[in-house]
Protein backbone atom coordinates (compact mmCIF):
# COMPACT_ATOMS: atom_id res chain seq x y z
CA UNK A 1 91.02 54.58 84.65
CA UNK A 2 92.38 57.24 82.14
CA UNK A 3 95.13 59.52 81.98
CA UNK A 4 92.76 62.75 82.02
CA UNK A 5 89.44 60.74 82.86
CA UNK A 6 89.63 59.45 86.06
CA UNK A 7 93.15 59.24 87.02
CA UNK A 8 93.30 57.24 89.62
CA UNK A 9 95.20 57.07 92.72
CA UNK A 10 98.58 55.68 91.67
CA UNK A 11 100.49 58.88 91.76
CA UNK A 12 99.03 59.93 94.98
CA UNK A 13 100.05 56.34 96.15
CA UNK A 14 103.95 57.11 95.42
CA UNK A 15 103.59 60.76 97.44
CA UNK A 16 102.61 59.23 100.36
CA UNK A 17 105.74 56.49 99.77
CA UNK A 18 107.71 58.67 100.09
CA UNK A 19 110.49 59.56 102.52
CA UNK A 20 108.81 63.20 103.68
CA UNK A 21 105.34 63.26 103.63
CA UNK A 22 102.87 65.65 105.22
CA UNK A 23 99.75 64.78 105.76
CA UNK A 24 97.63 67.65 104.23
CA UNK A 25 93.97 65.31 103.85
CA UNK A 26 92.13 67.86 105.76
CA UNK A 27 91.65 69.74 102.66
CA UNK A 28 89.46 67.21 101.34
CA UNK A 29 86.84 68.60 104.03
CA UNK A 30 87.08 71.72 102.72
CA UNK A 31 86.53 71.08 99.15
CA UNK A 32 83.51 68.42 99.93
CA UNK A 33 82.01 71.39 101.37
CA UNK A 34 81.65 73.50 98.24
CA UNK A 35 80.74 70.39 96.39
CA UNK A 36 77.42 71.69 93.76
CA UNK A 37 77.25 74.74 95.92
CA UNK A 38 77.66 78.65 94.76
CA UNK A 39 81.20 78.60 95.82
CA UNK A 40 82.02 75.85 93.68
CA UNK A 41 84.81 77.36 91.69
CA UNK A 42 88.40 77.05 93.24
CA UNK A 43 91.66 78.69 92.00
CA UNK A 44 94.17 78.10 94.48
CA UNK A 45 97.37 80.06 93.15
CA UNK A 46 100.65 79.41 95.08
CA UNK A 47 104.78 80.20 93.53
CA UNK A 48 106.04 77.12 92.09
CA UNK A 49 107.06 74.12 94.10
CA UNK A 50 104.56 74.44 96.86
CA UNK A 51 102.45 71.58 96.07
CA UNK A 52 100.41 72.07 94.18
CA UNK A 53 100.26 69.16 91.83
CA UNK A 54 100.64 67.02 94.44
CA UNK A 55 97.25 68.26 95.58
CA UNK A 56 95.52 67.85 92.52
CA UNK A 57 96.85 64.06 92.98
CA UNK A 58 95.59 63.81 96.08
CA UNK A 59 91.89 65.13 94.97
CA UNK A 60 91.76 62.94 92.09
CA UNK A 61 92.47 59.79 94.31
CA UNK A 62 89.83 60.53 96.78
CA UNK A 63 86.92 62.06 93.96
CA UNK A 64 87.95 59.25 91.09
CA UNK A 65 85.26 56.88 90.23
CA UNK A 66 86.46 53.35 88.93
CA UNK A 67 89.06 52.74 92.12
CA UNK A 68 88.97 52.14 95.41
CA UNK A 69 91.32 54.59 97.18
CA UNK A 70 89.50 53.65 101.46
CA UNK A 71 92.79 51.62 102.15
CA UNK A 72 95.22 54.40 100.94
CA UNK A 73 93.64 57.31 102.90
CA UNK A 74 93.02 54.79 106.12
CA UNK A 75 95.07 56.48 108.80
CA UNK A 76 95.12 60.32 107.49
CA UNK A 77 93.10 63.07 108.78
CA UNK A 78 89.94 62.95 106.17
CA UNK A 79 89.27 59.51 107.02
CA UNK A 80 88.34 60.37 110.32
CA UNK A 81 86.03 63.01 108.44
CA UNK A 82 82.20 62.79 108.68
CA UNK A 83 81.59 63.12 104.98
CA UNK A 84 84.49 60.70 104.11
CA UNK A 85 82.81 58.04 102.83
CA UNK A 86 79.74 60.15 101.18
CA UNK A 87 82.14 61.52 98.48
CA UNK A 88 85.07 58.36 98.46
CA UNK A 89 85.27 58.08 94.38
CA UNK A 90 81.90 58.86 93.66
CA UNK A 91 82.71 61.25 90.99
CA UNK A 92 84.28 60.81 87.36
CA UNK A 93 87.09 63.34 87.03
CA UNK A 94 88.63 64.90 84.53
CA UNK A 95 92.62 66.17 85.70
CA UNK A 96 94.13 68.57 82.96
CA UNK A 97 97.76 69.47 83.49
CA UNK A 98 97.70 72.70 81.05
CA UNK A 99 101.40 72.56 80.77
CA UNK A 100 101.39 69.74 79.32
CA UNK A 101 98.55 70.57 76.40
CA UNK A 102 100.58 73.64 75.45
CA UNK A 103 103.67 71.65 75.02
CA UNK A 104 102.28 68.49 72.72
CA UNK A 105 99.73 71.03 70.76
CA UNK A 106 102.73 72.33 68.75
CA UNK A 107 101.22 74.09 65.72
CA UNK A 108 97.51 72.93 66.91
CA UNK A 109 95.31 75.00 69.17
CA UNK A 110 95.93 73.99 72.67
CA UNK A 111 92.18 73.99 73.32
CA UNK A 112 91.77 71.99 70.10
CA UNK A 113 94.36 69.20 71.10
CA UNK A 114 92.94 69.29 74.70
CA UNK A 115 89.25 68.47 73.69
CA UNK A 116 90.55 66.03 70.88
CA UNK A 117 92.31 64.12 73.46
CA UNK A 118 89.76 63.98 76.40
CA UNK A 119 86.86 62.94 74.02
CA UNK A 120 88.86 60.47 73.44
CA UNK A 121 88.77 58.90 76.59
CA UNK A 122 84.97 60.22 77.04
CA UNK A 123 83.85 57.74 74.23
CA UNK A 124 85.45 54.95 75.74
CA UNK A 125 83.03 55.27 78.87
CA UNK A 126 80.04 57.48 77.23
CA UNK A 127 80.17 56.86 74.03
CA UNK A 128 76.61 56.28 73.59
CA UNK A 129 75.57 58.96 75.01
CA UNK A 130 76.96 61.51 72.06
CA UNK A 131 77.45 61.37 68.65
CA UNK A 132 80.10 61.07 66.58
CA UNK A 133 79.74 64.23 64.62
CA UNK A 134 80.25 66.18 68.21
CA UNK A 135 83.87 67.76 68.54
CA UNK A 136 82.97 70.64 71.69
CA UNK A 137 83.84 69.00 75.48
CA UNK A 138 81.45 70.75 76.80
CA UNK A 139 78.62 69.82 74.08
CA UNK A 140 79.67 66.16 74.76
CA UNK A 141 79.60 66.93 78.70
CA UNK A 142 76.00 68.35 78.44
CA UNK A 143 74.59 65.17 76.24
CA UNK A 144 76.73 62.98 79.19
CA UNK A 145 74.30 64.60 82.24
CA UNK A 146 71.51 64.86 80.41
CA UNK A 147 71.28 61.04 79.80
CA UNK A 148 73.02 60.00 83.07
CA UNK A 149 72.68 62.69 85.41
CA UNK A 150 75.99 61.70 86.07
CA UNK A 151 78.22 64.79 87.47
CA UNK A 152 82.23 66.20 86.76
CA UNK A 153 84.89 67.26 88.71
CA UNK A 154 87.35 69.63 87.35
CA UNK A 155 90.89 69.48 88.57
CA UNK A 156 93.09 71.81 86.12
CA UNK A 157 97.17 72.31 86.68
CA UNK A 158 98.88 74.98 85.67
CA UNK A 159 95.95 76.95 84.55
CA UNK A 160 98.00 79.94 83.64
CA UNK A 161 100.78 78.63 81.63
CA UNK A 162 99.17 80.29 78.86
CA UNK A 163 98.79 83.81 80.56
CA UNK A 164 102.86 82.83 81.43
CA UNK A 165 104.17 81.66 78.22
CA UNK A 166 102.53 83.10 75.76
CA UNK A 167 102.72 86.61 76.99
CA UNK A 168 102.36 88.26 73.71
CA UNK A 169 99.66 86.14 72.56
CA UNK A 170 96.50 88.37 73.41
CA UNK A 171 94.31 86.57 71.08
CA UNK A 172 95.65 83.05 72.13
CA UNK A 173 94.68 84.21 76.06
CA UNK A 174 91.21 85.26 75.28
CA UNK A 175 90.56 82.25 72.98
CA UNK A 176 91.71 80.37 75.80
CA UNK A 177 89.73 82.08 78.31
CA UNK A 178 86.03 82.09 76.67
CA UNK A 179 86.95 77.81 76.11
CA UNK A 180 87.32 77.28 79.77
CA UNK A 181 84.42 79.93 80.42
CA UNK A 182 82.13 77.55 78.24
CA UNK A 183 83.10 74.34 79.73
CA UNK A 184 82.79 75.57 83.35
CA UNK A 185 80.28 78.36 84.08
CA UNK A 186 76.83 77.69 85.11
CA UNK A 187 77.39 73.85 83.36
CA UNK A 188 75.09 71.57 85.70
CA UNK A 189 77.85 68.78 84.80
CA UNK A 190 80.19 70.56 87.01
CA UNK A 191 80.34 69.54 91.13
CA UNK A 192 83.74 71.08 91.39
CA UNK A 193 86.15 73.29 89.77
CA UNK A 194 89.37 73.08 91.56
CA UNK A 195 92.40 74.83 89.40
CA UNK A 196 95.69 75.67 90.11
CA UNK A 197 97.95 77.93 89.39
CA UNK A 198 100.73 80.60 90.12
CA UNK A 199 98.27 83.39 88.81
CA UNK A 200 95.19 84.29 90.21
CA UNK A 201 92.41 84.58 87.27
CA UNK A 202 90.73 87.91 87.62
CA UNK A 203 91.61 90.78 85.65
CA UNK A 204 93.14 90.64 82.02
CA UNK A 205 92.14 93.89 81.10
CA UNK A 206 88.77 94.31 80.62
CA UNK A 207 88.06 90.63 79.49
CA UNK A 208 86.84 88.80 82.92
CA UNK A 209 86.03 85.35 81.59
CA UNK A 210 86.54 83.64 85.01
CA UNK A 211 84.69 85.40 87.30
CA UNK A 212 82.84 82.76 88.57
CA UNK A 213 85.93 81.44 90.41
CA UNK A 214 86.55 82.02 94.30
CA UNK A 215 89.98 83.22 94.76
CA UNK A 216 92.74 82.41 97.10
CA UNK A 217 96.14 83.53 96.20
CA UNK A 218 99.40 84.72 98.12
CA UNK A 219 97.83 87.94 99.25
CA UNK A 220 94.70 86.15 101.16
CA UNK A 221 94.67 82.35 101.44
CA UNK A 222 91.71 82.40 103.60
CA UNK A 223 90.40 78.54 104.62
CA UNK A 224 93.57 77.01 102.67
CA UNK A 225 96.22 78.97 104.64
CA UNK A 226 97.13 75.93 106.34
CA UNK A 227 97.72 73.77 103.14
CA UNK A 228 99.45 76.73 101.45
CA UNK A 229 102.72 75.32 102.68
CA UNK A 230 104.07 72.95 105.78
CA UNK A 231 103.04 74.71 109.32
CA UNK A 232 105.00 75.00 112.15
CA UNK A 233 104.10 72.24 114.27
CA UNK A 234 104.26 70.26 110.85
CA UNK A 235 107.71 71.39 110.16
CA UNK A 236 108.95 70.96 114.37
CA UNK A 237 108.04 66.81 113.67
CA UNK A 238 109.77 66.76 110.88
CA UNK A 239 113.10 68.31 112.82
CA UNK A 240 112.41 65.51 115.27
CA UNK A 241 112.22 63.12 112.88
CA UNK A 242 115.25 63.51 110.87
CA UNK A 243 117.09 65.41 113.66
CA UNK A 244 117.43 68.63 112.20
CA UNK A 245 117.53 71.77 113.88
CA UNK A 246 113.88 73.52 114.08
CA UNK A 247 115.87 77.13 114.19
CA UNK A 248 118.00 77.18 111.29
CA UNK A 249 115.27 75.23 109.38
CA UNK A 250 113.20 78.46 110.62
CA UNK A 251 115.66 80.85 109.34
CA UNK A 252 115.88 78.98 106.10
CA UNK A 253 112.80 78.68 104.94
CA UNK A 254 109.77 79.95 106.94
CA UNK A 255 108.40 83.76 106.55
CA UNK A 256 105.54 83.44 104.73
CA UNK A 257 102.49 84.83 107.13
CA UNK A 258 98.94 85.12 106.80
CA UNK A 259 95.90 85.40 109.55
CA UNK A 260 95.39 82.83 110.92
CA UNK A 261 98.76 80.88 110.02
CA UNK A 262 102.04 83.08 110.67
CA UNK A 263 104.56 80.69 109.94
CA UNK A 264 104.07 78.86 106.25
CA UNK A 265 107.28 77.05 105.29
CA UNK A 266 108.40 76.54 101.62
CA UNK A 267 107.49 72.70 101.47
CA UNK A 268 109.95 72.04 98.75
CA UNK A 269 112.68 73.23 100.52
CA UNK A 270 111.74 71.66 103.81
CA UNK A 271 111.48 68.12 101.99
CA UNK A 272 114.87 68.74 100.12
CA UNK A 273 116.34 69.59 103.68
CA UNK A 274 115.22 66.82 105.82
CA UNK A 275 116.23 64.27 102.64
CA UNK A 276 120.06 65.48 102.43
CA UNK A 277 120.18 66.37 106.54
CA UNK A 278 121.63 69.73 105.12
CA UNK A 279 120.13 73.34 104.39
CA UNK A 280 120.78 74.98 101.08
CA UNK A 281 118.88 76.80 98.57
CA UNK A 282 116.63 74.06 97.15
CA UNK A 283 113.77 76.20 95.91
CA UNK A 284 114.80 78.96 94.12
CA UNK A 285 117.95 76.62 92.34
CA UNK A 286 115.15 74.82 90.51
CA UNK A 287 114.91 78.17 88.27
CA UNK A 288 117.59 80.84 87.18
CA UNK A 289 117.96 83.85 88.91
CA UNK A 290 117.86 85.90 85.67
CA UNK A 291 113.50 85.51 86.28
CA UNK A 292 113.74 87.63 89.35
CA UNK A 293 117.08 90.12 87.71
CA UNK A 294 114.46 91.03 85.04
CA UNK A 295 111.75 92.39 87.73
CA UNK A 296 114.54 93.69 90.32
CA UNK A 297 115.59 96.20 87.48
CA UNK A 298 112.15 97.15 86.39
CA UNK A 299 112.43 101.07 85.79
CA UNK A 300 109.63 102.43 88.19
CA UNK A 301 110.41 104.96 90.27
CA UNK A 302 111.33 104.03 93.91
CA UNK A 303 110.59 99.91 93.18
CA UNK A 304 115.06 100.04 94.19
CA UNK A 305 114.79 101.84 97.47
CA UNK A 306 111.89 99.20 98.27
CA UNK A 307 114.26 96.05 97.11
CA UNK A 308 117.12 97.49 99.44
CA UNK A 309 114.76 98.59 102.44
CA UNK A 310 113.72 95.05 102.43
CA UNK A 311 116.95 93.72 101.92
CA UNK A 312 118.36 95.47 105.41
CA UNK A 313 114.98 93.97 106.51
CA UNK A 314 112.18 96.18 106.49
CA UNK A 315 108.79 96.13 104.73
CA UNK A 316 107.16 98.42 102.21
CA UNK A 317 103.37 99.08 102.04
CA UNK A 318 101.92 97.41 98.78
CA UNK A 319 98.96 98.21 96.99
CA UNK A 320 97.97 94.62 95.35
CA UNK A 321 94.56 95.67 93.88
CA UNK A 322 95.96 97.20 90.97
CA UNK A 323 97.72 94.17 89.46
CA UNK A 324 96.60 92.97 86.06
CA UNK A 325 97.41 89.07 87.28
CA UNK A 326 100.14 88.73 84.48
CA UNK A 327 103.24 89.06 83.81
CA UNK A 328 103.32 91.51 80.80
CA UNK A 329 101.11 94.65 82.13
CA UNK A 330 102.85 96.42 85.13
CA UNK A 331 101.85 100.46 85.83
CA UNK A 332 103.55 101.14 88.91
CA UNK A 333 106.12 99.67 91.49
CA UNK A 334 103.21 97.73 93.32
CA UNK A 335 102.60 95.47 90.24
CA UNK A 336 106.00 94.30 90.17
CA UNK A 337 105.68 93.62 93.95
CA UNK A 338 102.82 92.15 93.83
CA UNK A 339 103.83 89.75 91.37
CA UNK A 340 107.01 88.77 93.35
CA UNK A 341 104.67 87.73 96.30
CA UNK A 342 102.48 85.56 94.10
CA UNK A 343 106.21 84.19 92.50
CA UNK A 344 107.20 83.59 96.37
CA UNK A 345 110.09 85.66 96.62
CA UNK A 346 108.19 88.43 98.34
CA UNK A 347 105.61 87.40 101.64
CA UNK A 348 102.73 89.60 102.73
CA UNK A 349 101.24 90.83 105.82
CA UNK A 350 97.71 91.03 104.72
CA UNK A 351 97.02 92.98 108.03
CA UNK A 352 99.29 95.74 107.52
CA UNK A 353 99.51 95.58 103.50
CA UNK A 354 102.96 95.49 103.61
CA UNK A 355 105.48 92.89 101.50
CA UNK A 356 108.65 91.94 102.61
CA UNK A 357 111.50 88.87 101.98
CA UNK A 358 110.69 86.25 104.25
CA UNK A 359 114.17 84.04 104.42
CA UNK A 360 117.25 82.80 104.16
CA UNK A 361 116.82 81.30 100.63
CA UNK A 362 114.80 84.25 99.07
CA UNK A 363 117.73 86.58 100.58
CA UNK A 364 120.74 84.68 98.42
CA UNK A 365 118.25 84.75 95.49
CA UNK A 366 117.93 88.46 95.38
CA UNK A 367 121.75 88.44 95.78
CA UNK A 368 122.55 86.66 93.14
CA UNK A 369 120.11 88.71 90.44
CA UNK A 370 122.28 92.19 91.84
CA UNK A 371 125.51 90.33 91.59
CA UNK A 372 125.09 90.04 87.66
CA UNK A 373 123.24 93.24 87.75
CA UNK A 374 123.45 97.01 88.01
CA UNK A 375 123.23 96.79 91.90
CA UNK A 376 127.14 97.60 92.20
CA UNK A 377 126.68 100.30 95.21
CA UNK A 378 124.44 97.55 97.08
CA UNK A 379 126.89 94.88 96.61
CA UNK A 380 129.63 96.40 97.80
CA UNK A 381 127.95 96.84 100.88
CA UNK A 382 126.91 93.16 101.08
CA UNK A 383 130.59 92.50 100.82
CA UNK A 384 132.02 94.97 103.50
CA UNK A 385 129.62 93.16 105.82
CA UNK A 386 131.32 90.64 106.73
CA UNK A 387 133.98 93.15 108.44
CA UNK A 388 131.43 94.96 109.78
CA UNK A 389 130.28 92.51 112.02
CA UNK A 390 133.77 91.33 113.02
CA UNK A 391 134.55 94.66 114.62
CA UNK A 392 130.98 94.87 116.04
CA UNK A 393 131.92 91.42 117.92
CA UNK A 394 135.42 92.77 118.47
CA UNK A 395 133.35 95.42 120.28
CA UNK A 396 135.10 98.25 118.02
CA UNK A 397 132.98 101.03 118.11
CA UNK A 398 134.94 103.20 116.26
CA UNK A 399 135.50 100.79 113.31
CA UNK A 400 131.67 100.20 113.35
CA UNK A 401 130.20 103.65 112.88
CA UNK A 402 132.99 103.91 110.02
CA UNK A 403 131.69 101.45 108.60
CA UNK A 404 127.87 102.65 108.49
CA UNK A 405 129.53 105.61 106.98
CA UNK A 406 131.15 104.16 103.94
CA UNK A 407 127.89 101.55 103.40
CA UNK A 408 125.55 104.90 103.53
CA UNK A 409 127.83 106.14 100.99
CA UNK A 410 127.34 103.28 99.09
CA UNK A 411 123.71 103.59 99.22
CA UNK A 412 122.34 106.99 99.33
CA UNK A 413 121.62 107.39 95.95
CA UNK A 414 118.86 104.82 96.26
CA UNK A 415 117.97 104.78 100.15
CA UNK A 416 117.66 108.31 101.75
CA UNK A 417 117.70 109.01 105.67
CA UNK A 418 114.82 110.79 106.81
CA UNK A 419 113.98 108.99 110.35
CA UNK A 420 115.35 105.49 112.35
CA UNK A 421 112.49 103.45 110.00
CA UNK A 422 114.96 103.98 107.35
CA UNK A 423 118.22 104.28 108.91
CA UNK A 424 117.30 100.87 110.47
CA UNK A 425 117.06 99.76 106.49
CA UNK A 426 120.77 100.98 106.05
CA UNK A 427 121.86 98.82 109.08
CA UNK A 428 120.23 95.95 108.61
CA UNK A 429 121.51 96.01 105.14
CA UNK A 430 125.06 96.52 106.49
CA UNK A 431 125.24 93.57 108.39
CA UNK A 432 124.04 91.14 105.75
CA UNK A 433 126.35 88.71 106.32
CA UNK A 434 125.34 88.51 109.85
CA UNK A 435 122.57 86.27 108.48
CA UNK A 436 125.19 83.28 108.16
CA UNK A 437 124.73 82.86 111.99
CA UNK A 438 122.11 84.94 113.40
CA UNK A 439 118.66 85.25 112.65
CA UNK A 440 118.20 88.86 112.28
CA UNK A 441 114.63 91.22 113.56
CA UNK A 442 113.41 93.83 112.96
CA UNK A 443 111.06 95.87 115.46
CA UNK A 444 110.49 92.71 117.81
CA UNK A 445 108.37 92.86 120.77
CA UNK A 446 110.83 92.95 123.80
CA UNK A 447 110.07 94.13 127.74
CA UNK A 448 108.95 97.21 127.35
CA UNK A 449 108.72 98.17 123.89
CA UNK A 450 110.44 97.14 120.52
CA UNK A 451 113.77 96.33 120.07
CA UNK A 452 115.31 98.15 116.60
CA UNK A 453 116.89 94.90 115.57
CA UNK A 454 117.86 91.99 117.11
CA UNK A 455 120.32 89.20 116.28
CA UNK A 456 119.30 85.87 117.67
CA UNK A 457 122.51 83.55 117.15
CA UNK A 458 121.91 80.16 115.35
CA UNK A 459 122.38 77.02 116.83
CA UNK A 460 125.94 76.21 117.22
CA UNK A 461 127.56 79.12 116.08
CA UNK A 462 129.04 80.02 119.47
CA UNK A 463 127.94 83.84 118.68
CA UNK A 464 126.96 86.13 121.53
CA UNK A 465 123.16 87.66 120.74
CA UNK A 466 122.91 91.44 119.76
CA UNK A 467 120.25 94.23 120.26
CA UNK A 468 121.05 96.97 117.68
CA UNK A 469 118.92 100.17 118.97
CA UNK A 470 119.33 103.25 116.44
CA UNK A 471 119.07 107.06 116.92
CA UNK A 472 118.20 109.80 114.55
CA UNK A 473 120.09 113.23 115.87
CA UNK A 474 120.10 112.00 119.62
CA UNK A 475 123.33 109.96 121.53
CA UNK A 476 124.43 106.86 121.28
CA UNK A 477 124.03 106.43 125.02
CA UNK A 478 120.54 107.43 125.40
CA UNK A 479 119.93 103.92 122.79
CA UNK A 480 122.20 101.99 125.24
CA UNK A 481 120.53 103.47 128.26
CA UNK A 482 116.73 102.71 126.50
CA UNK A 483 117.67 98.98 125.56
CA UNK A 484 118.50 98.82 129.75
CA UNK A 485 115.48 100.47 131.09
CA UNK A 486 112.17 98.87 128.78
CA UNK A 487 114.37 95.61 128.53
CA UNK A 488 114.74 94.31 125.46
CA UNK A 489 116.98 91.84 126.34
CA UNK A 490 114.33 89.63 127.41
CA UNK A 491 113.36 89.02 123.71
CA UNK A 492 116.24 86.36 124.27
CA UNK A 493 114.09 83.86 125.62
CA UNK A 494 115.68 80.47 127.65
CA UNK A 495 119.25 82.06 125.91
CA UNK A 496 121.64 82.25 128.52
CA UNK A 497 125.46 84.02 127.77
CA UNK A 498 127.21 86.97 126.51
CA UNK A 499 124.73 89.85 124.95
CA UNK A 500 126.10 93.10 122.76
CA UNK A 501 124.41 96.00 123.35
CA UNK A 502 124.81 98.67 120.39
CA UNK A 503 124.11 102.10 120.23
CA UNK A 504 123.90 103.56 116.90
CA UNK A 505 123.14 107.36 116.06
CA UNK A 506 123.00 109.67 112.90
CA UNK A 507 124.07 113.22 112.95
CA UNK A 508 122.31 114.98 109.64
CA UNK A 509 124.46 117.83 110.68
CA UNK A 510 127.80 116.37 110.51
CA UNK A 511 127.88 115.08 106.63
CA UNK A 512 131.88 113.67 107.33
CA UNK A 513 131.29 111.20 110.31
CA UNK A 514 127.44 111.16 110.45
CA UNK A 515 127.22 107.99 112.95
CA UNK A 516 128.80 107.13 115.94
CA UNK A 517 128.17 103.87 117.74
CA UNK A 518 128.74 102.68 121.39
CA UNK A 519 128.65 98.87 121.91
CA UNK A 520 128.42 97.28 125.67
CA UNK A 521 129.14 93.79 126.92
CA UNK A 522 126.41 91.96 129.08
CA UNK A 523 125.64 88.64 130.59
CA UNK A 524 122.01 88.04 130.33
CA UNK A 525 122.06 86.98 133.91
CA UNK A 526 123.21 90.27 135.40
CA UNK A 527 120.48 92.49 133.45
């Protein structure tokens, strides 16, 4: 075993040692499928933290020739696999962690010091089969099949720490590009190509080195939804296990959706939570919040009235296509959005093309960048919040529409009001602080129709649940009396106490006091 040729299955070993571990071996069965096939060319891009070396582990364990990994998979979905045995470390490997190359080539070419180092390790095994004189991988590769017929698999990390951190680099990229173009494309060496990355490979400009390579990326996982993050039924054993509550850990750190899959949970955070038996911001603490400050005040026009619809949380349609797939080359509002779903602080409803911030973590990330920020207006809002929901459970009605008035002051500059879509922004953003106890919903399915917003209480909190319903130049009572006759209490499934019911409406015509509210006391069991 090597340290880029055929790693082995030691590191894998210590993953599934560990305290919280997911069993995510089914993917094996995936990638054994594409195996010397067309679609042999993987990049899997995912936000940081969300396994993805830990995959690349587990691949180069099961594919590694020279070890005997049957005993460590016993017990875990693939080995119950058909093909299981037919591809159990019958392949020599070659693992390149790209972050690592760029930081020990120094002065040297990365794609210099990366071939200097895994010939290296080729001549040990092959070195009869190519000459000295050789200094090209991927001439040394070819001379290996030719005289052993013997095939490769690729597993690359961190593919686009180049495209990342070397930004202004253009000539570095492309150089870097046409190397791994040569040692992949149309090579008969090559069974598999798995890479990884937070990037997808694409487009850089007009130079489209990679295009042999199947994509799946935050905006369409496809067949690797499922090992994108944990699932839910993954994530409800874990609550059972460590005896943590499956709601807040819901309303911590699920929200990203896709088809098939509509509830992917940040694995990082999950593990972190189950560990210390307490929920905090584990994710997005393992970077500073200055990354996301730089996009948030990116100066396209109407990229801040998205941020702070999505903020009182709403969506906003995206068009992804236009992305460039780096960080450097943005055109319009939709490549910085775009980029923030494939960094994970944005999800995406590939249905309904729309982006959105899926949790509790993301939520105090964005808060942080506009507390250091020129987000003043916003934050005071954020801030008045927290008495805004103490009169709404005071059932102060007056106090309430006061103040929505001041927090539309606050924002109107950046958020107009031109129907309830966006007047339902403005009041989810108003009770931000509401999100300390309640999970909070927009539009949700309920009786007869869809409820505005609803606040489901947290576990524990003692709260009384709340269905918000909004009005644009109507009355107050006609959303009290709609909430009562299509029902929406009954989105409060097997919850049984006090509900609020809260009429909001905006007057256009009355600039001084434009909303009034009306708030109404309910047990569930008398509706």
């Amino acid at each position: 075993m090597g340290i880029y040729l055929n790693p082995g299955n030691i590191s894998f070993a210590k993953t599934i040692r560990s305290q919280v571990y997911v069993d995510k071996t089914g993917l094996i069965a995936h990638t054994n499928d594409y195996i010397n096939t067309r679609d042999q060319y993987l990049c899997i891009s995912r936000p940081r933290r969300f396994g993805k070396s830990m995959t690349l582990e587990m691949l180069a364990a099961y594919y590694s020739r020279g070890c005997d990994s049957r005993a460590l998979f016993s017990g875990f979905k693939i080995a119950q696999h058909k093909d299981f045995e037919k591809h159990l470390n019958q392949y020599d490997v070659i693992y390149l962690n790209m972050q690592q190359f760029l930081i020990r080539a120094k002065k040297q070419e990365v794609t210099q010091y990366l071939e200097q180092a895994v010939l290296e390790e080729l001549r040990e095994v092959y070195g009869n089969c190519f000459s000295e004189q050789i200094t090209e991988l991927a001439t040394a590769l070819e001379k290996i099949f030719v005289k052993t017929q013997k095939q490769f698999i690729f597993l690359i990390d961190e593919w686009d720490c180049v495209m990342r951190e070397r930004q202004e680099s253009e000539a570095m990229q492309k150089q870097y590009l046409d190397f791994l173009r040569n040692l992949l494309k149309d090579q008969p060496y090559v069974a598999l190509a798995y890479v990884t990355g937070i990037l997808p490979v694409k487009k850089y400009g007009l130079h489209s080195a990679l295009n042999m390579f199947w994509e799946y990326s935050m905006t369409d996982q496809s067949l690797f939804e499922e090992y994108t993050g944990f699932t839910e039924s993954e994530v409800k054993a874990l609550c059972e296990q460590f005896e943590m509550d499956f709601a807040e850990t819901s309303s911590w750190y699920d929200g990203y959706t896709f088809t098939e899959f509509q509830h992917i949970y940040n694995p990082k955070s999950v593990v972190e939570a189950m560990r210390r038996h307490r929920f905090s911001n584990y994710w997005t603490s393992t970077e500073t919040y200055e990354a996301l400050k730089i996009y948030m005040e990116m100066d396209f026009d109407g990229l801040r009235a998205d941020i702070v619809q999505m903020l009182g949380g709403g969506r906003v349609r995206v068009n992804t296509r236009s992305f460039q797939n780096d960080m450097r080359n943005f055109h319009t509002k939709d490549d910085v959005l775009t980029l923030l779903i494939h960094l994970g602080y944005l999800g995406y409803d590939s249905n309904e093309k729309e982006a959105f911030i899926p949790n509790k973590e993301i939520i105090e990330e964005f808060e942080n960048a506009m507390s250091v920020g020129g987000w003043p207006n916003v934050m005071n809002v954020l801030k008045a919040s927290e008495k805004l929901l103490e009169d709404t459970l005071r059932g102060d009605a007056e106090s309430v529409a006061k103040e929505l008035d001041k927090a539309h002051s606050e924002v109107a500059s950046i958020l107009t009001y031109n129907d309830e879509n966006s007047l339902g922004c403005a009041v989810g953003l108003a009770y931000y602080s509401a999100r300390k106890d309640y999970k909070l919903i927009r539009e949700l399915p309920a009786g007869k129709g869809f409820a505005d917003i609803v606040f489901l209480p947290l576990p524990h909190t003692n709260k009384p649940a709340m269905v918000v319903e909004l009005k644009y130049d109507r009355s107050v009572r006609a959303a009290i009396q709609q909430i009562k006759d299509r029902q929406y209490t009954q989105a409060f499934e097997g919850y049984t106490g006090e509900i609020l019911l809260v009429g909001v409406n905006y007057n256009k015509n009355t600039p001084d006091k434009p909303h009034s509210c009306v708030i109404e006391r309910v047990e569930k069991a008398d509706l």
